[in-house]
C-alpha atoms as a PDB file:
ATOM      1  CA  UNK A   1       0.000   0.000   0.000  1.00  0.00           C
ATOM      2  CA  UNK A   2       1.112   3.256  -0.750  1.00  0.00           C
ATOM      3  CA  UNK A   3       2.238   5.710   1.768  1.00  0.00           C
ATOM      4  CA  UNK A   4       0.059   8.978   1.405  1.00  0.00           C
ATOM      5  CA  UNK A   5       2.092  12.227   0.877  1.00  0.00           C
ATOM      6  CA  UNK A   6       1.882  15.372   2.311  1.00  0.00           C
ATOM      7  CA  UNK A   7       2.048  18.860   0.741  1.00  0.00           C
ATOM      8  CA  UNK A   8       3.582  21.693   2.924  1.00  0.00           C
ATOM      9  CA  UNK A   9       3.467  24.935   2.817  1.00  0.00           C
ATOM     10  CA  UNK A  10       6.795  26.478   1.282  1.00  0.00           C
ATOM     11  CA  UNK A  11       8.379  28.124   4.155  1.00  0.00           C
ATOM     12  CA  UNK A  12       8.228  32.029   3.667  1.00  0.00           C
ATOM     13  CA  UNK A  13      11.003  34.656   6.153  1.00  0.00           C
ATOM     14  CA  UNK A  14       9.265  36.827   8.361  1.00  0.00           C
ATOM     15  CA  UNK A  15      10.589  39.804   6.961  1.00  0.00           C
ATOM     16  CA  UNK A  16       8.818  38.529   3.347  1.00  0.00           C
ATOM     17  CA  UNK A  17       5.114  38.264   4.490  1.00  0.00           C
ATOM     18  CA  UNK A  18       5.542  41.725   6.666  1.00  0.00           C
ATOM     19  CA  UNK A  19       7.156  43.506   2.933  1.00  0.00           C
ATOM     20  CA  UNK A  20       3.631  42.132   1.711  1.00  0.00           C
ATOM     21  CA  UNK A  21       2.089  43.426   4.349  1.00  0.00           C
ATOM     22  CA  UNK A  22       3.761  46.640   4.099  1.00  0.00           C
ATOM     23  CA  UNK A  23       3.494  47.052   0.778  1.00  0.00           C
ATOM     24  CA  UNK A  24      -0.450  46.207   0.512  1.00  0.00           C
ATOM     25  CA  UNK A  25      -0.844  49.064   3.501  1.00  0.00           C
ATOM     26  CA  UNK A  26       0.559  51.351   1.665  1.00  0.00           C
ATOM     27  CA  UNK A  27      -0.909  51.031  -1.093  1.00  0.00           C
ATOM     28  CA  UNK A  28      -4.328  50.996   0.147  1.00  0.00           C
ATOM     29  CA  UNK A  29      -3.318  54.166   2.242  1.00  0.00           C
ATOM     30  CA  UNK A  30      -2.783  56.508  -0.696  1.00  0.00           C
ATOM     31  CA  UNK A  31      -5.589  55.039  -2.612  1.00  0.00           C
ATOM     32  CA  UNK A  32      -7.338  56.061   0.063  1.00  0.00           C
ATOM     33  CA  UNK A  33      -5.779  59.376   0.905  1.00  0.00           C
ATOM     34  CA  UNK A  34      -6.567  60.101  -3.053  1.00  0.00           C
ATOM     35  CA  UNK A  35      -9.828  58.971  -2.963  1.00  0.00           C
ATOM     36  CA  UNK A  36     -10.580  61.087   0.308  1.00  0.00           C
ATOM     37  CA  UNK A  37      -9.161  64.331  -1.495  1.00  0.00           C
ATOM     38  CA  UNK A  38     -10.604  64.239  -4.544  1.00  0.00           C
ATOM     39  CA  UNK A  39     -14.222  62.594  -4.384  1.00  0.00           C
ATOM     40  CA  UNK A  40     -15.214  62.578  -0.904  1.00  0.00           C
ATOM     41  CA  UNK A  41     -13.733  65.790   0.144  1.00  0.00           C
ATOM     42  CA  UNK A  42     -11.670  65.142   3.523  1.00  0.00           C
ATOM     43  CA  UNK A  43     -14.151  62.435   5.169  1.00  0.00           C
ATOM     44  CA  UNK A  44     -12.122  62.532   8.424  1.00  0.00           C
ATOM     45  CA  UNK A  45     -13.306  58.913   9.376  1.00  0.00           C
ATOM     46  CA  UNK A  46     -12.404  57.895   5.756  1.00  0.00           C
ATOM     47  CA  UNK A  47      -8.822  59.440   6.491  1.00  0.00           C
ATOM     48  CA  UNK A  48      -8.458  57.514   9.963  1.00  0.00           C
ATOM     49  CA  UNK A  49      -9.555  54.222   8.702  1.00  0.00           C
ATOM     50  CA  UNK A  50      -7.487  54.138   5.355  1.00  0.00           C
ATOM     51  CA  UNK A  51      -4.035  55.973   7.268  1.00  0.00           C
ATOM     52  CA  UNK A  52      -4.434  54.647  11.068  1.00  0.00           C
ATOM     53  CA  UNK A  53      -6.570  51.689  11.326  1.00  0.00           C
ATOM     54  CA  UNK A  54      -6.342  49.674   8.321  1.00  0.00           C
ATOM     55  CA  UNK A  55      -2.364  49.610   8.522  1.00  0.00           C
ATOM     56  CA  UNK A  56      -2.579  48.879  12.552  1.00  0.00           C
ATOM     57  CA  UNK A  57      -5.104  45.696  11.473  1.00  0.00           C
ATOM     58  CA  UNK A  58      -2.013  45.035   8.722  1.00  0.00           C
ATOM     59  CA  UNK A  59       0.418  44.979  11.150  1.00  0.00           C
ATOM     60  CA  UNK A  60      -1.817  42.705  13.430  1.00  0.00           C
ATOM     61  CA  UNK A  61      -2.348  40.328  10.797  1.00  0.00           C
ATOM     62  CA  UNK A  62       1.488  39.802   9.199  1.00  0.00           C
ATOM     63  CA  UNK A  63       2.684  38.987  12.884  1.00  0.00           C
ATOM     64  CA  UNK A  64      -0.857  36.522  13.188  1.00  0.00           C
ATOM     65  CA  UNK A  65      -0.069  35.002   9.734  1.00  0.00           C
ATOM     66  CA  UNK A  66       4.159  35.026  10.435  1.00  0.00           C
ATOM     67  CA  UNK A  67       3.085  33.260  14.190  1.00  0.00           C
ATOM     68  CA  UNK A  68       0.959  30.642  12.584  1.00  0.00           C
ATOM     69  CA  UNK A  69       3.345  29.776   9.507  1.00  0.00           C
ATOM     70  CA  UNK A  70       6.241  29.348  11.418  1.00  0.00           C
ATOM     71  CA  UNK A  71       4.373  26.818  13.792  1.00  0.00           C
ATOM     72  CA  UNK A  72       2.803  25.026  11.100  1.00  0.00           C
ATOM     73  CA  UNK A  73       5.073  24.878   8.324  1.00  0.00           C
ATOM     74  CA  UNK A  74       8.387  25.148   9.863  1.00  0.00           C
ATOM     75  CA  UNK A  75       8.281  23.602  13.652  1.00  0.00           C
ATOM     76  CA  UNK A  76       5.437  21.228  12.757  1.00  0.00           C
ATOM     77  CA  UNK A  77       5.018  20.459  16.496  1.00  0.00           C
ATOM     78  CA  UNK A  78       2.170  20.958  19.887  1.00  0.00           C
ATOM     79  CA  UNK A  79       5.294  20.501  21.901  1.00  0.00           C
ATOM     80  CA  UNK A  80       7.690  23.166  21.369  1.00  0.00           C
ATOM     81  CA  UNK A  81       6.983  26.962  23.014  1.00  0.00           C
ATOM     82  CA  UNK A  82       6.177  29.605  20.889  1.00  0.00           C
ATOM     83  CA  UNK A  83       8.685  31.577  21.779  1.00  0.00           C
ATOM     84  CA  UNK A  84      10.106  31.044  18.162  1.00  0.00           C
ATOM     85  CA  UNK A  85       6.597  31.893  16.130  1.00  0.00           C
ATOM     86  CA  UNK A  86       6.060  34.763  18.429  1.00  0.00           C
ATOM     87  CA  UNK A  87       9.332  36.416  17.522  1.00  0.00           C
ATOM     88  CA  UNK A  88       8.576  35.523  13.427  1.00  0.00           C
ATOM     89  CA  UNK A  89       5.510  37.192  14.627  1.00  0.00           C
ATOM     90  CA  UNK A  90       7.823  40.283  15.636  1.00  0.00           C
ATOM     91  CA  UNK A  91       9.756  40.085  12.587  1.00  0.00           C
ATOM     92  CA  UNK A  92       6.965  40.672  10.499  1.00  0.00           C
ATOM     93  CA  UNK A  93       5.338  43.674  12.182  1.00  0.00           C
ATOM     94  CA  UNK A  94       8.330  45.734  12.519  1.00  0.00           C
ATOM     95  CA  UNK A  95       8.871  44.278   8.762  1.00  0.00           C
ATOM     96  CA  UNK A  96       5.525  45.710   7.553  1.00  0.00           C
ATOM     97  CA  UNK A  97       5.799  49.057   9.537  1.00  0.00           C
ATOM     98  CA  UNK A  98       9.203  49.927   7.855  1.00  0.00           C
ATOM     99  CA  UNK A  99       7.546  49.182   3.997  1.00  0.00           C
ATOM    100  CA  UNK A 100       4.626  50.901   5.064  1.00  0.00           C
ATOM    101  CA  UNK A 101       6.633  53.972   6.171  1.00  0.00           C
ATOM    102  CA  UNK A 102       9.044  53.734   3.672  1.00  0.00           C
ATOM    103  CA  UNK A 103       7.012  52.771   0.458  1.00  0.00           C
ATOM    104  CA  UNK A 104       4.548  55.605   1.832  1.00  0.00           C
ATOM    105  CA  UNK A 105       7.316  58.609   1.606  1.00  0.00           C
ATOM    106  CA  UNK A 106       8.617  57.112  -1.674  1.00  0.00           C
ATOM    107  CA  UNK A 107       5.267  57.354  -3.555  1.00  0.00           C
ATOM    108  CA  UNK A 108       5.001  60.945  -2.075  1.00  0.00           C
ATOM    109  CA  UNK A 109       8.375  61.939  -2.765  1.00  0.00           C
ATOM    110  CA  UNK A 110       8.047  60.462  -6.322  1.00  0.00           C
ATOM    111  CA  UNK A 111       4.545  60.103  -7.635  1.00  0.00           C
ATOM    112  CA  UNK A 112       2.954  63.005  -5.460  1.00  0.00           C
ATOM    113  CA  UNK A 113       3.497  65.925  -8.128  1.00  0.00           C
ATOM    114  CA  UNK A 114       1.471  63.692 -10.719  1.00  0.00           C
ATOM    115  CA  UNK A 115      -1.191  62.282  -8.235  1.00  0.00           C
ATOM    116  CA  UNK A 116      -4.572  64.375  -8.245  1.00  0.00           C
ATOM    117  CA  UNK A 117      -3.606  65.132  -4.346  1.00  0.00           C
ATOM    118  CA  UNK A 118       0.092  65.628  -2.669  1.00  0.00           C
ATOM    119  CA  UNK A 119       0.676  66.942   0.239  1.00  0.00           C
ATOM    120  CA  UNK A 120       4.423  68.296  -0.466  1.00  0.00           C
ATOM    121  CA  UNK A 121       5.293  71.414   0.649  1.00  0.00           C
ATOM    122  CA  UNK A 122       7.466  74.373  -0.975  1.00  0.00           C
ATOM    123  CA  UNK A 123       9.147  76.281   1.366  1.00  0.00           C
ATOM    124  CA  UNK A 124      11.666  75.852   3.830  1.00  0.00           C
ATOM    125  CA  UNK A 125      10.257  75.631   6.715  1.00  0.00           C
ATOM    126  CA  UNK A 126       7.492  72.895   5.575  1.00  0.00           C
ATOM    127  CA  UNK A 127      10.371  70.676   4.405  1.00  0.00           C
ATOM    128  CA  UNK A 128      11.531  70.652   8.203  1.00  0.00           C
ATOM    129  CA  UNK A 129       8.411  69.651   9.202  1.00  0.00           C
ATOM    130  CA  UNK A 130       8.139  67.073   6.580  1.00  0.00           C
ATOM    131  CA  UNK A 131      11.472  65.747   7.647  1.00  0.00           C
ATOM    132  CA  UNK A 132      10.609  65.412  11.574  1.00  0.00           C
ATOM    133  CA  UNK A 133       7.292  63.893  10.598  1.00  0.00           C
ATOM    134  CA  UNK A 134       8.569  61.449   8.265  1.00  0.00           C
ATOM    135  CA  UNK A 135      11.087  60.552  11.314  1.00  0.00           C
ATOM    136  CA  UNK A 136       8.599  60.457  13.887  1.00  0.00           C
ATOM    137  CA  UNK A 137       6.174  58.595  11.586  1.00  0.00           C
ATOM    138  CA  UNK A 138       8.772  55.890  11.005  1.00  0.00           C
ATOM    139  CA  UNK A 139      10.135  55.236  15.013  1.00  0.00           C
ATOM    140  CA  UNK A 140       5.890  54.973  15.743  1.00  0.00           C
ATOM    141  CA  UNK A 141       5.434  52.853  13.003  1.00  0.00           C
ATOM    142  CA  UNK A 142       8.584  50.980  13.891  1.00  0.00           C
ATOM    143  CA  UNK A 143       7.327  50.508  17.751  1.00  0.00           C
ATOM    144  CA  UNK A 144       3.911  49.512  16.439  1.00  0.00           C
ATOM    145  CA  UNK A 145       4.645  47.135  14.316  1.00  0.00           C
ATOM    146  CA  UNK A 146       6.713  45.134  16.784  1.00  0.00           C
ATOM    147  CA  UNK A 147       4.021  45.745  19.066  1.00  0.00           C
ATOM    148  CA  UNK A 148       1.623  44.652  17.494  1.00  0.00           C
ATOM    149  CA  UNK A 149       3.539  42.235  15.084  1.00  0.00           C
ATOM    150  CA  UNK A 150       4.226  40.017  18.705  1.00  0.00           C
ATOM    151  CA  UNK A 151       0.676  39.918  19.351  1.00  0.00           C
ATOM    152  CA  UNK A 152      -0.353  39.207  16.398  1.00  0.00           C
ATOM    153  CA  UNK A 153       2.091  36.319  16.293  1.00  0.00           C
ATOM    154  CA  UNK A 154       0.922  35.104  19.560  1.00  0.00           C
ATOM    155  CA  UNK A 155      -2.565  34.268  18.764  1.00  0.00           C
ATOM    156  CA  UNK A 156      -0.882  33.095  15.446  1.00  0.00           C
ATOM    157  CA  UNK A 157       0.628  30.698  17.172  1.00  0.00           C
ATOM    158  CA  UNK A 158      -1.915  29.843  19.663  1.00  0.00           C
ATOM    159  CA  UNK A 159      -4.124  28.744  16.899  1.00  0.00           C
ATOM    160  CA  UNK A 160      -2.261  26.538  14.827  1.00  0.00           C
ATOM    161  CA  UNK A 161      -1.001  24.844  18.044  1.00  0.00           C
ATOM    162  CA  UNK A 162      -4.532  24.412  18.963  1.00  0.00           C
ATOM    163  CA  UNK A 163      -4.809  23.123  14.944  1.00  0.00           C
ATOM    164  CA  UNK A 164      -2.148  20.945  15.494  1.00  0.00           C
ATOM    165  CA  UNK A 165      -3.064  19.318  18.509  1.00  0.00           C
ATOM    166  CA  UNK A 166      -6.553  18.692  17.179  1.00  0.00           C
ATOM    167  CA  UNK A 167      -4.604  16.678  14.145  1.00  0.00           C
ATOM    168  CA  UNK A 168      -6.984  18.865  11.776  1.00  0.00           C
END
């Protein structure tokens, strides 16, 4: 009789599913930020959901899906800690937070002349403040996602060890 095979999951780094992460925030941030400008006409809770709470929930979920692929696909185990998925968990937030930050002041650098909306400034003193609050906007960013990258990786983790204990 033959044995029956098994098909994993090609093992993905961390820093590869927060990029992702990063880069799909960021993208949905200035198509949102666009959007708000030009057809809706500053919808404040349109401008916090698409800049502040959509990119949060990314962070959340690279660290969830980091936690759970390393315990699934790489430890394969109900008997280990999760000491190691939680940190790929960690890995992937602060990964996501720096694309976000960083793929975000690119496309505004860049792109934000030809976009229907940029917010770049021509004098002086606004380039100062663009500087500090590109700064500022990456060390939060950087802190959140490892914040929220570890969570996220810890109920990652807590579910596929409940998925592999269950044999499902």
């Amino acid at each position: 009789m033959a044995q029956p095979t098994t098909v994993q999951a090609p093992k993905v780094h961390p820093l590869v599913i927060g990029g992702a992460y990063g880069l799909a925030a960021a993208i949905i941030q200035i198509l949102v930020v666009q959007l708000n400008h030009t057809a809706l006409k500053d919808n404040s809770l349109l401008g916090f959901v698409g800049t502040v709470l959509l990119p949060l929930i990314g962070l959340f979920l690279a660290g969830h899906y980091a936690g759970r692929h390393q315990r699934l696909a790489i430890l394969q185990t109900s008997v280990t800690s999760g000491a190691r998925s939680v940190f790929s968990g960690t890995g992937a937030g602060l990964g996501t937070g720096v694309v976000y930050v960083l793929v975000s002041l690119l496309v505004n650098a860049f792109l934000g002349s030809h976009l229907p909306y940029h917010t770049g400034s021509s004098n002086a003193f606004g380039s100062v403040i663009d500087a500090a609050g590109a700064t500022l906007g990456f060390i939060i960013w950087l802190v959140l996602g490892a914040l929220l990258g570890t969570i996220g990786g810890f109920f990652g983790d807590s579910r596929a060890h409940k998925q592999l204990k269950s044999g499902k």
